[in-house]
PDB file of N, CA and C in Angstrom:
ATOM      1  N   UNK A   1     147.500 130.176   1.854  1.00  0.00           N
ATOM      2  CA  UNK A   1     147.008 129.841   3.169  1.00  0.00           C
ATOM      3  C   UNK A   1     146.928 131.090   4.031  1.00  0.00           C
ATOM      4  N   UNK A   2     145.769 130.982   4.922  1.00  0.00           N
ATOM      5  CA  UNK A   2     146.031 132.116   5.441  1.00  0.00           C
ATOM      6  C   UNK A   2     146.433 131.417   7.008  1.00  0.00           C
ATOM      7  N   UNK A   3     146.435 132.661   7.764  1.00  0.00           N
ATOM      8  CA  UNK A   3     146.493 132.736   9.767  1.00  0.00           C
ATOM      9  C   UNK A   3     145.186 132.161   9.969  1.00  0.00           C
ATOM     10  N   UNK A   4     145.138 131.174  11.154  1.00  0.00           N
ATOM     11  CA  UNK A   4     143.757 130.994  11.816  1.00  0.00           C
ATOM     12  C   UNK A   4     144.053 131.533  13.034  1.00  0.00           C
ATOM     13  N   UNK A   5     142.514 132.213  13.731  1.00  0.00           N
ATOM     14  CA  UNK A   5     142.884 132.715  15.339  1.00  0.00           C
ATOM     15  C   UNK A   5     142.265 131.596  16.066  1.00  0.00           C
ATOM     16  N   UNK A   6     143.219 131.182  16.954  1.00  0.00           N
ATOM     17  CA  UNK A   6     142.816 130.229  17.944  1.00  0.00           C
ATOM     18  C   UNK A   6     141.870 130.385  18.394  1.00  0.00           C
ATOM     19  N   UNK A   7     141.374 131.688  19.110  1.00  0.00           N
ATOM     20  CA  UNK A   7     140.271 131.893  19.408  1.00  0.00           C
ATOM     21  C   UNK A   7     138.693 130.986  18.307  1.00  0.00           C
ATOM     22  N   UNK A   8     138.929 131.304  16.636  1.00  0.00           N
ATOM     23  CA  UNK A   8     138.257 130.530  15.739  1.00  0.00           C
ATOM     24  C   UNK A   8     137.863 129.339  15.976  1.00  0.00           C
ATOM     25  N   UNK A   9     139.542 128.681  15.592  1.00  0.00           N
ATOM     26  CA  UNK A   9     139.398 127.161  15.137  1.00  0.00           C
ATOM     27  C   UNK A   9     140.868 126.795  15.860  1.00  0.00           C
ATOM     28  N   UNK A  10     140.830 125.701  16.704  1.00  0.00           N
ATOM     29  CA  UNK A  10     142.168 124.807  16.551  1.00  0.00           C
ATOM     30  C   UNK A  10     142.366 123.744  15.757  1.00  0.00           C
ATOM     31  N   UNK A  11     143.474 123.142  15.865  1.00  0.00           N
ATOM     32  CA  UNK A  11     143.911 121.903  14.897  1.00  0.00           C
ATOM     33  C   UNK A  11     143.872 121.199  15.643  1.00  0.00           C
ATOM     34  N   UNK A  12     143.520 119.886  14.784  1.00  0.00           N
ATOM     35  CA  UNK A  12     142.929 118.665  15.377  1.00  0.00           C
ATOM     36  C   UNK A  12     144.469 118.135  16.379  1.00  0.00           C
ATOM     37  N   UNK A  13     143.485 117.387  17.205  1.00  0.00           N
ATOM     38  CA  UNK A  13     144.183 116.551  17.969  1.00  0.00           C
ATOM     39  C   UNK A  13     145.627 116.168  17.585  1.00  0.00           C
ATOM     40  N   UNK A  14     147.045 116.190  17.944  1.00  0.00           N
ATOM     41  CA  UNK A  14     148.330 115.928  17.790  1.00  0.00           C
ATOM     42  C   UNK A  14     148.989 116.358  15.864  1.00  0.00           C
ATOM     43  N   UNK A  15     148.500 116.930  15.752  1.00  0.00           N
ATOM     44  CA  UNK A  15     148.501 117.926  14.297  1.00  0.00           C
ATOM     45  C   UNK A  15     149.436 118.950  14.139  1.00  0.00           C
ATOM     46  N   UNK A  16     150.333 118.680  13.365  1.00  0.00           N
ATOM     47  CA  UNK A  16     151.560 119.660  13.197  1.00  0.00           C
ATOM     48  C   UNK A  16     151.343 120.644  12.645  1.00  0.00           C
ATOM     49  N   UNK A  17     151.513 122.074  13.035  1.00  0.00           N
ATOM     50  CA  UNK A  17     151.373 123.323  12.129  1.00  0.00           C
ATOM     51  C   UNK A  17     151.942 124.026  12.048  1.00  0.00           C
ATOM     52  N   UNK A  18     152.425 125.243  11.952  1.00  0.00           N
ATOM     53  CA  UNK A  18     152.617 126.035  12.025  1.00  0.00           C
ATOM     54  C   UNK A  18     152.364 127.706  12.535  1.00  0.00           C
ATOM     55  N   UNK A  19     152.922 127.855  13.843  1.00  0.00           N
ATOM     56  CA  UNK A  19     152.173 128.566  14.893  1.00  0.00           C
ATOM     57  C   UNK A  19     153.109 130.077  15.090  1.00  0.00           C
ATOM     58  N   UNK A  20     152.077 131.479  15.354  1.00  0.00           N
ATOM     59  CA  UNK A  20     152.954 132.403  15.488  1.00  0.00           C
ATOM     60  C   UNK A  20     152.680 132.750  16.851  1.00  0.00           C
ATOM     61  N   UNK A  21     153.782 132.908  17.162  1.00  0.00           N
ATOM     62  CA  UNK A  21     154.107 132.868  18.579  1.00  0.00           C
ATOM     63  C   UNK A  21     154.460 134.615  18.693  1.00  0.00           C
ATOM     64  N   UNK A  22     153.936 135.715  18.984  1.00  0.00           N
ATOM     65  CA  UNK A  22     154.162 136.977  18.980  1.00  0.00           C
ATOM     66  C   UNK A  22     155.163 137.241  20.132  1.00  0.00           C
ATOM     67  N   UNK A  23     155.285 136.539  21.217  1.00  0.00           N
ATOM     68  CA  UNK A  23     156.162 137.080  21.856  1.00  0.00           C
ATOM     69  C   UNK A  23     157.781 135.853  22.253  1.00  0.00           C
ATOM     70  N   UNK A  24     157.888 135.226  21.411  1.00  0.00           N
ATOM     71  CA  UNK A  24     158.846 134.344  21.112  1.00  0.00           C
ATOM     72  C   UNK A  24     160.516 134.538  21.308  1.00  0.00           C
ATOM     73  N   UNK A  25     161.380 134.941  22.180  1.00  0.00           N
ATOM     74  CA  UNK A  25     162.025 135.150  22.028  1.00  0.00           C
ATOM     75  C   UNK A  25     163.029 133.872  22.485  1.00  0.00           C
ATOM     76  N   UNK A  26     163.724 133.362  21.718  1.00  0.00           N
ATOM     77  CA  UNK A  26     164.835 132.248  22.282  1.00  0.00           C
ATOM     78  C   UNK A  26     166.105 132.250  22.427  1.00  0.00           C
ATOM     79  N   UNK A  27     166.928 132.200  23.291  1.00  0.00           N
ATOM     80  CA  UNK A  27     168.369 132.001  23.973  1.00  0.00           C
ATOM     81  C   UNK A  27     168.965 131.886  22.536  1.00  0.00           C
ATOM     82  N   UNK A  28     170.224 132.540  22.258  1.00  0.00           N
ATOM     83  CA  UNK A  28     171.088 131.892  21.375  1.00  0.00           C
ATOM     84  C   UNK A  28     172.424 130.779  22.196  1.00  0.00           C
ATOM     85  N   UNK A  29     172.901 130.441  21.487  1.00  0.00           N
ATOM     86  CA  UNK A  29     173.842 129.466  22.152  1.00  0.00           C
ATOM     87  C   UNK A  29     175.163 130.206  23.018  1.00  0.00           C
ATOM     88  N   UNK A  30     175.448 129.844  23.762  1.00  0.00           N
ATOM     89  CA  UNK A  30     176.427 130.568  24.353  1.00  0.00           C
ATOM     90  C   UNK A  30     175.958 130.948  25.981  1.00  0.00           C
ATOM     91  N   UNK A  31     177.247 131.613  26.564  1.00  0.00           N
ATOM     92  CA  UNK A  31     176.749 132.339  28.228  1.00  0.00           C
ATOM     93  C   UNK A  31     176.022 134.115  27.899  1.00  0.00           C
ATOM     94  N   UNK A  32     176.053 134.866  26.394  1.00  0.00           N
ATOM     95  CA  UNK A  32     175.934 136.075  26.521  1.00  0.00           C
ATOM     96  C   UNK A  32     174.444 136.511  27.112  1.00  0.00           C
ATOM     97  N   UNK A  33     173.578 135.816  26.757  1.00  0.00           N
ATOM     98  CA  UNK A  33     171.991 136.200  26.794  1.00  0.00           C
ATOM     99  C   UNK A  33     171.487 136.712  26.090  1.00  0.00           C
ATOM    100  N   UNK A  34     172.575 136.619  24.929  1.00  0.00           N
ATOM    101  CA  UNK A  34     171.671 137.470  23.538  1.00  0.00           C
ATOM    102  C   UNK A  34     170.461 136.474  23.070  1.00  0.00           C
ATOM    103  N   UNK A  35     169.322 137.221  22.291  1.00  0.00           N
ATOM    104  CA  UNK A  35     167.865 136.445  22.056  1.00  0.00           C
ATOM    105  C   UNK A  35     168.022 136.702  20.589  1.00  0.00           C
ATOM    106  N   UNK A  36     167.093 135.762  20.464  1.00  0.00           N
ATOM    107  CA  UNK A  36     166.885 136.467  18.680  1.00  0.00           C
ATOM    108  C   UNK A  36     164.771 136.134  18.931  1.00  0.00           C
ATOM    109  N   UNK A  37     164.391 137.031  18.332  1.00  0.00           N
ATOM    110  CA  UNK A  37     162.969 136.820  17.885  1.00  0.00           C
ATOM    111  C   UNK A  37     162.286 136.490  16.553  1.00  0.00           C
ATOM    112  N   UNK A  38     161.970 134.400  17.250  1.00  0.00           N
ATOM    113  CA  UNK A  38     161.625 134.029  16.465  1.00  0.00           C
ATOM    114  C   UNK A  38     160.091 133.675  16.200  1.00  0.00           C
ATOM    115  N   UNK A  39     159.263 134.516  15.523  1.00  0.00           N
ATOM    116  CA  UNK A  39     157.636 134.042  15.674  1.00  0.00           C
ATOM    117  C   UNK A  39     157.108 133.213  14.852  1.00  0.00           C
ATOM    118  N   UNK A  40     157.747 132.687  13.797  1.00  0.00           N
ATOM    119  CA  UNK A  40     156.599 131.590  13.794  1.00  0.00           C
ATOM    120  C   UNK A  40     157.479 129.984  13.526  1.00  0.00           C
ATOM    121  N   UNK A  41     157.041 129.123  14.401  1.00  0.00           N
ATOM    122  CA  UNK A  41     157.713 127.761  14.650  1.00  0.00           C
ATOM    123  C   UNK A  41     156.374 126.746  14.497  1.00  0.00           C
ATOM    124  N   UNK A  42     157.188 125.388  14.156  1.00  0.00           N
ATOM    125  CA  UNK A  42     156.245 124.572  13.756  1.00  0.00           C
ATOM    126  C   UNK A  42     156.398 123.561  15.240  1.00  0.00           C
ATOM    127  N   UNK A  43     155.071 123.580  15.343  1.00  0.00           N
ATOM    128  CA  UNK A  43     154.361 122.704  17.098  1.00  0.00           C
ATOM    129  C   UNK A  43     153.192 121.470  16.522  1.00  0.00           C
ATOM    130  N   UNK A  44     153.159 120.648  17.414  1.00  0.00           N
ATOM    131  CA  UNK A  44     152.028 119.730  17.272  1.00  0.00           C
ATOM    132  C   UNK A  44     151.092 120.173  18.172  1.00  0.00           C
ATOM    133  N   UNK A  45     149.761 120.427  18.263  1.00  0.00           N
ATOM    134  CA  UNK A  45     148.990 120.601  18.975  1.00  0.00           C
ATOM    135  C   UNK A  45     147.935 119.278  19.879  1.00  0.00           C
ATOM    136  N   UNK A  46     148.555 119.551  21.177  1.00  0.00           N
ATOM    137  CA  UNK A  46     147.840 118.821  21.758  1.00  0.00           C
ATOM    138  C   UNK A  46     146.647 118.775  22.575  1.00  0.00           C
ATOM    139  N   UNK A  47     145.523 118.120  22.136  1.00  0.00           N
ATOM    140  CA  UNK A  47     144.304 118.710  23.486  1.00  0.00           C
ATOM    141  C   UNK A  47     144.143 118.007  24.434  1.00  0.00           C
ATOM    142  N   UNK A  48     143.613 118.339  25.708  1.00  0.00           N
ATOM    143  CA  UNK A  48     143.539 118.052  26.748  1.00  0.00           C
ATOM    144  C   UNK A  48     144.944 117.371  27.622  1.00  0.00           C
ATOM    145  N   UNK A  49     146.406 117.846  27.255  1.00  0.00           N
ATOM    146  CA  UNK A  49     147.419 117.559  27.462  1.00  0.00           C
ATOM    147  C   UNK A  49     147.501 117.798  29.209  1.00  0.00           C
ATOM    148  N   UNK A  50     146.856 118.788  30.224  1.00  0.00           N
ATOM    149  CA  UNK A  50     147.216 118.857  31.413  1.00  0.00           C
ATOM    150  C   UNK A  50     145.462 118.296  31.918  1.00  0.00           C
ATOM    151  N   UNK A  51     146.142 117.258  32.920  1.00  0.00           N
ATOM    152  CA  UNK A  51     144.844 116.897  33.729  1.00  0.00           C
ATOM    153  C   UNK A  51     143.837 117.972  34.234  1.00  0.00           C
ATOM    154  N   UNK A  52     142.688 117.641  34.408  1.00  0.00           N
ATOM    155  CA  UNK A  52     141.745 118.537  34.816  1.00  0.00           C
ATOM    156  C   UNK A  52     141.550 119.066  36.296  1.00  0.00           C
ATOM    157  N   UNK A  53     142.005 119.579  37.373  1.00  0.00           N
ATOM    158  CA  UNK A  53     142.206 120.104  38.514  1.00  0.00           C
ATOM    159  C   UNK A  53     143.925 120.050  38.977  1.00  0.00           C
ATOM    160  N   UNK A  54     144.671 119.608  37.741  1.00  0.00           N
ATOM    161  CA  UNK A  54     145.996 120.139  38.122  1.00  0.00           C
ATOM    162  C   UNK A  54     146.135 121.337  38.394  1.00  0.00           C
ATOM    163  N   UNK A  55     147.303 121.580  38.955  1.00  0.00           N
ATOM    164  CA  UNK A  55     148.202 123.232  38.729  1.00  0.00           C
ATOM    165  C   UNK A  55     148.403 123.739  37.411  1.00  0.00           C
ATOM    166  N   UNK A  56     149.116 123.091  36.583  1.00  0.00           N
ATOM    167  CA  UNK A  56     148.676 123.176  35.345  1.00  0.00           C
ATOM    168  C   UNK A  56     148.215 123.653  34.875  1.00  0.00           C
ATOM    169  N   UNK A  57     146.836 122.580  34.570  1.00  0.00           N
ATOM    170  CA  UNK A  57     145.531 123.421  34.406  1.00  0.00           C
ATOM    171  C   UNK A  57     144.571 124.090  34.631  1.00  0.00           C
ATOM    172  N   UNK A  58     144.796 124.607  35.821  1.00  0.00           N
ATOM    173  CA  UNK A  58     144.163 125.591  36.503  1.00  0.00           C
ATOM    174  C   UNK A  58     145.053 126.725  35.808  1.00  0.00           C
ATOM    175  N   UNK A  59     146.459 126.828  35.835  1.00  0.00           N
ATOM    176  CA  UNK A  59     147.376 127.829  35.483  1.00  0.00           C
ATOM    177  C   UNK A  59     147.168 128.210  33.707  1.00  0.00           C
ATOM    178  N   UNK A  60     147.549 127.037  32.914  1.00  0.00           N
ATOM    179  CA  UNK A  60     147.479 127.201  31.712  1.00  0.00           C
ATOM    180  C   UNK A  60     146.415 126.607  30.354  1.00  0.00           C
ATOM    181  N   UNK A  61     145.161 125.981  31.717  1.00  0.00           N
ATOM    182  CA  UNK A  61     144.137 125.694  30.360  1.00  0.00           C
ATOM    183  C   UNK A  61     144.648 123.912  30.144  1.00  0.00           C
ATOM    184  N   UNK A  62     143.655 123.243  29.099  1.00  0.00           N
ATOM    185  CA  UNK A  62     143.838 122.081  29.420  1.00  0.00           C
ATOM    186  C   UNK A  62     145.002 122.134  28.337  1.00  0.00           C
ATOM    187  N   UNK A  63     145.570 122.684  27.084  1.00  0.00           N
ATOM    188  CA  UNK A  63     145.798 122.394  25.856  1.00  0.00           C
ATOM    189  C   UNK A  63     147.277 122.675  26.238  1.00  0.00           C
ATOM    190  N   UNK A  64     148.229 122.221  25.191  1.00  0.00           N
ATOM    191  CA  UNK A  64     149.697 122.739  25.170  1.00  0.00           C
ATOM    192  C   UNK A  64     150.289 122.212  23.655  1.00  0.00           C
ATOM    193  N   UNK A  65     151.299 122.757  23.200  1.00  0.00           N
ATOM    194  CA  UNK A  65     151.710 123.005  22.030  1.00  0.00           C
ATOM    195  C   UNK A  65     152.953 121.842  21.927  1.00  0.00           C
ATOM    196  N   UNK A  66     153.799 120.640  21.416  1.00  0.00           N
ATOM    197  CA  UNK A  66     154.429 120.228  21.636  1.00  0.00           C
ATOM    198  C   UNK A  66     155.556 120.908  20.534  1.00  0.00           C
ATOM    199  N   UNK A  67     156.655 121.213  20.622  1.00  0.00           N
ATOM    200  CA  UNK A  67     158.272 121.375  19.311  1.00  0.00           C
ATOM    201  C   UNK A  67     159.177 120.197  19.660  1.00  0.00           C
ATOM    202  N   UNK A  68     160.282 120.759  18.951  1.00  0.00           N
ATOM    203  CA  UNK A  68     161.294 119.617  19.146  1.00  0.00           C
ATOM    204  C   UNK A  68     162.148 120.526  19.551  1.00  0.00           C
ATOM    205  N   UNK A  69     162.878 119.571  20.852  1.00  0.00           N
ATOM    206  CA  UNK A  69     163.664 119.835  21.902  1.00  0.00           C
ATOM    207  C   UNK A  69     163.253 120.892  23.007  1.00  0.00           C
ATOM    208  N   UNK A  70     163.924 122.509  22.984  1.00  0.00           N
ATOM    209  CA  UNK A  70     162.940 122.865  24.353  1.00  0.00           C
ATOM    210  C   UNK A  70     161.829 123.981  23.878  1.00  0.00           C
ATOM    211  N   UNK A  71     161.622 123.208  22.245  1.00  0.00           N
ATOM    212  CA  UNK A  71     160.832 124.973  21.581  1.00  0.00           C
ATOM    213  C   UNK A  71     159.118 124.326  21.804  1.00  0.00           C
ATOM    214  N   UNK A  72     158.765 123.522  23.540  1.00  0.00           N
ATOM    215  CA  UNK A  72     157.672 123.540  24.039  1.00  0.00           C
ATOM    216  C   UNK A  72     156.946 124.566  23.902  1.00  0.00           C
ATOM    217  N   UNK A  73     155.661 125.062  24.014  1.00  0.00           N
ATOM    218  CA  UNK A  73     154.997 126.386  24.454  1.00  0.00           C
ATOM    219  C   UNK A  73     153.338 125.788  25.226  1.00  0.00           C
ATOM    220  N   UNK A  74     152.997 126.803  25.974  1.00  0.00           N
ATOM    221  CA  UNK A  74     151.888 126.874  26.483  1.00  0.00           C
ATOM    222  C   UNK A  74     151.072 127.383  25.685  1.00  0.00           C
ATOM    223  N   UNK A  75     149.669 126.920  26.329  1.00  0.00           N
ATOM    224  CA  UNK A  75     148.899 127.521  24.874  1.00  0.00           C
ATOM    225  C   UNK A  75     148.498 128.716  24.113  1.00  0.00           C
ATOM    226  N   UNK A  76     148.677 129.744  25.632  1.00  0.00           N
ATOM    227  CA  UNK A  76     148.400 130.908  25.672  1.00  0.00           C
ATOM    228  C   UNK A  76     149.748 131.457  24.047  1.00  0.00           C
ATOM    229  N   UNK A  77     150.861 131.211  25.062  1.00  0.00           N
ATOM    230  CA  UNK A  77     151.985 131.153  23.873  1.00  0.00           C
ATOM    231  C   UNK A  77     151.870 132.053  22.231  1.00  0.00           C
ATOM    232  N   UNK A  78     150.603 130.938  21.678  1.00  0.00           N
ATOM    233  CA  UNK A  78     150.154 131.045  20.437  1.00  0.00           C
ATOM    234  C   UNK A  78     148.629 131.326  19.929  1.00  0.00           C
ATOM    235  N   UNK A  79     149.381 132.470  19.329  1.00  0.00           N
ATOM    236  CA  UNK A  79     148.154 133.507  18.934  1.00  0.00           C
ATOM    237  C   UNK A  79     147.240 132.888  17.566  1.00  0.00           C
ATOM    238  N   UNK A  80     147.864 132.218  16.561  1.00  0.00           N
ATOM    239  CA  UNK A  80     147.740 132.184  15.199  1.00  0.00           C
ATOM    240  C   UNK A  80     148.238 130.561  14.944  1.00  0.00           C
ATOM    241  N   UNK A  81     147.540 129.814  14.345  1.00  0.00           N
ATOM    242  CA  UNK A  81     148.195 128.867  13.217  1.00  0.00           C
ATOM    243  C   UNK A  81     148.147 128.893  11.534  1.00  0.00           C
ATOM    244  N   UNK A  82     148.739 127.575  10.680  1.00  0.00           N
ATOM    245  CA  UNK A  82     147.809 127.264   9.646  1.00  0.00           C
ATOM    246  C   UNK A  82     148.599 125.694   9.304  1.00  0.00           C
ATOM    247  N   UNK A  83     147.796 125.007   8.903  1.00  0.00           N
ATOM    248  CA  UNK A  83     148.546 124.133   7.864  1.00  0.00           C
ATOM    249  C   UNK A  83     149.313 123.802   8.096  1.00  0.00           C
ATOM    250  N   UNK A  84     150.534 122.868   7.616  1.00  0.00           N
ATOM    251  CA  UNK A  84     151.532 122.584   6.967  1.00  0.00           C
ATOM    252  C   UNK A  84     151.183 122.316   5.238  1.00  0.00           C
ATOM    253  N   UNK A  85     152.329 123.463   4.432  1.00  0.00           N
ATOM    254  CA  UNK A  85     151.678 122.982   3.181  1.00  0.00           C
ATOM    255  C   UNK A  85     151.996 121.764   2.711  1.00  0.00           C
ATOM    256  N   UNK A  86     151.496 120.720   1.925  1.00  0.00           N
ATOM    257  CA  UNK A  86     151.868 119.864   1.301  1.00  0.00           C
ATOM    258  C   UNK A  86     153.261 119.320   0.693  1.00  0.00           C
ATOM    259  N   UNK A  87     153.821 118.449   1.155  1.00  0.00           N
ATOM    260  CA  UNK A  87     155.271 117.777   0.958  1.00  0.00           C
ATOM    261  C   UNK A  87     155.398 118.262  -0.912  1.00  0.00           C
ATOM    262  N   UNK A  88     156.334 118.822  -1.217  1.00  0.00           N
ATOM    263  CA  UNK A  88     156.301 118.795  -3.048  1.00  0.00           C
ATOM    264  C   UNK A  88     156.391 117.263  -3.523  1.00  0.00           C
TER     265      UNK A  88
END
């Protein structure tokens, strides 16, 4: 499989993939503020997720990326998807 550029092609409507996120950095657990950088996480892609003359979407475009728990992203977010490969 290869990378698709968003710019290309997106994934269909509420479609789980696998997305690289180039500037990804997430909290580890704890008060220190240490990060770890993680780029590529699996998101559902959603279209037309922010109403059309929101803040929102004026700010971030109509589209947004859904994860589980707070590994949300905006769309900008993500540079690259592909696939999920096939369950063995």
């Amino acid at each position: 499989m290869e990378w698709i550029d968003i710019t290309e092609r997106l994934p269909e409507d509420k479609e789980k993939v696998i997305c690289f996120l180039p500037e990804n950095h997430q909290y580890l657990p704890g008060k220190t503020g240490e990060t770890r950088f993680d780029p590529i996480v699996i998101l559902r892609f959603v279209d037309q997720f922010f109403e059309e003359g929101s803040k929102k979407f004026e700010e971030y475009g109509p589209h947004f990326w859904l994860g589980e728990g707070l590994s949300n992203h905006y769309f900008s977010d993500v540079t690259h998807w592909m696939p999920l490969p096939e369950s063995p």
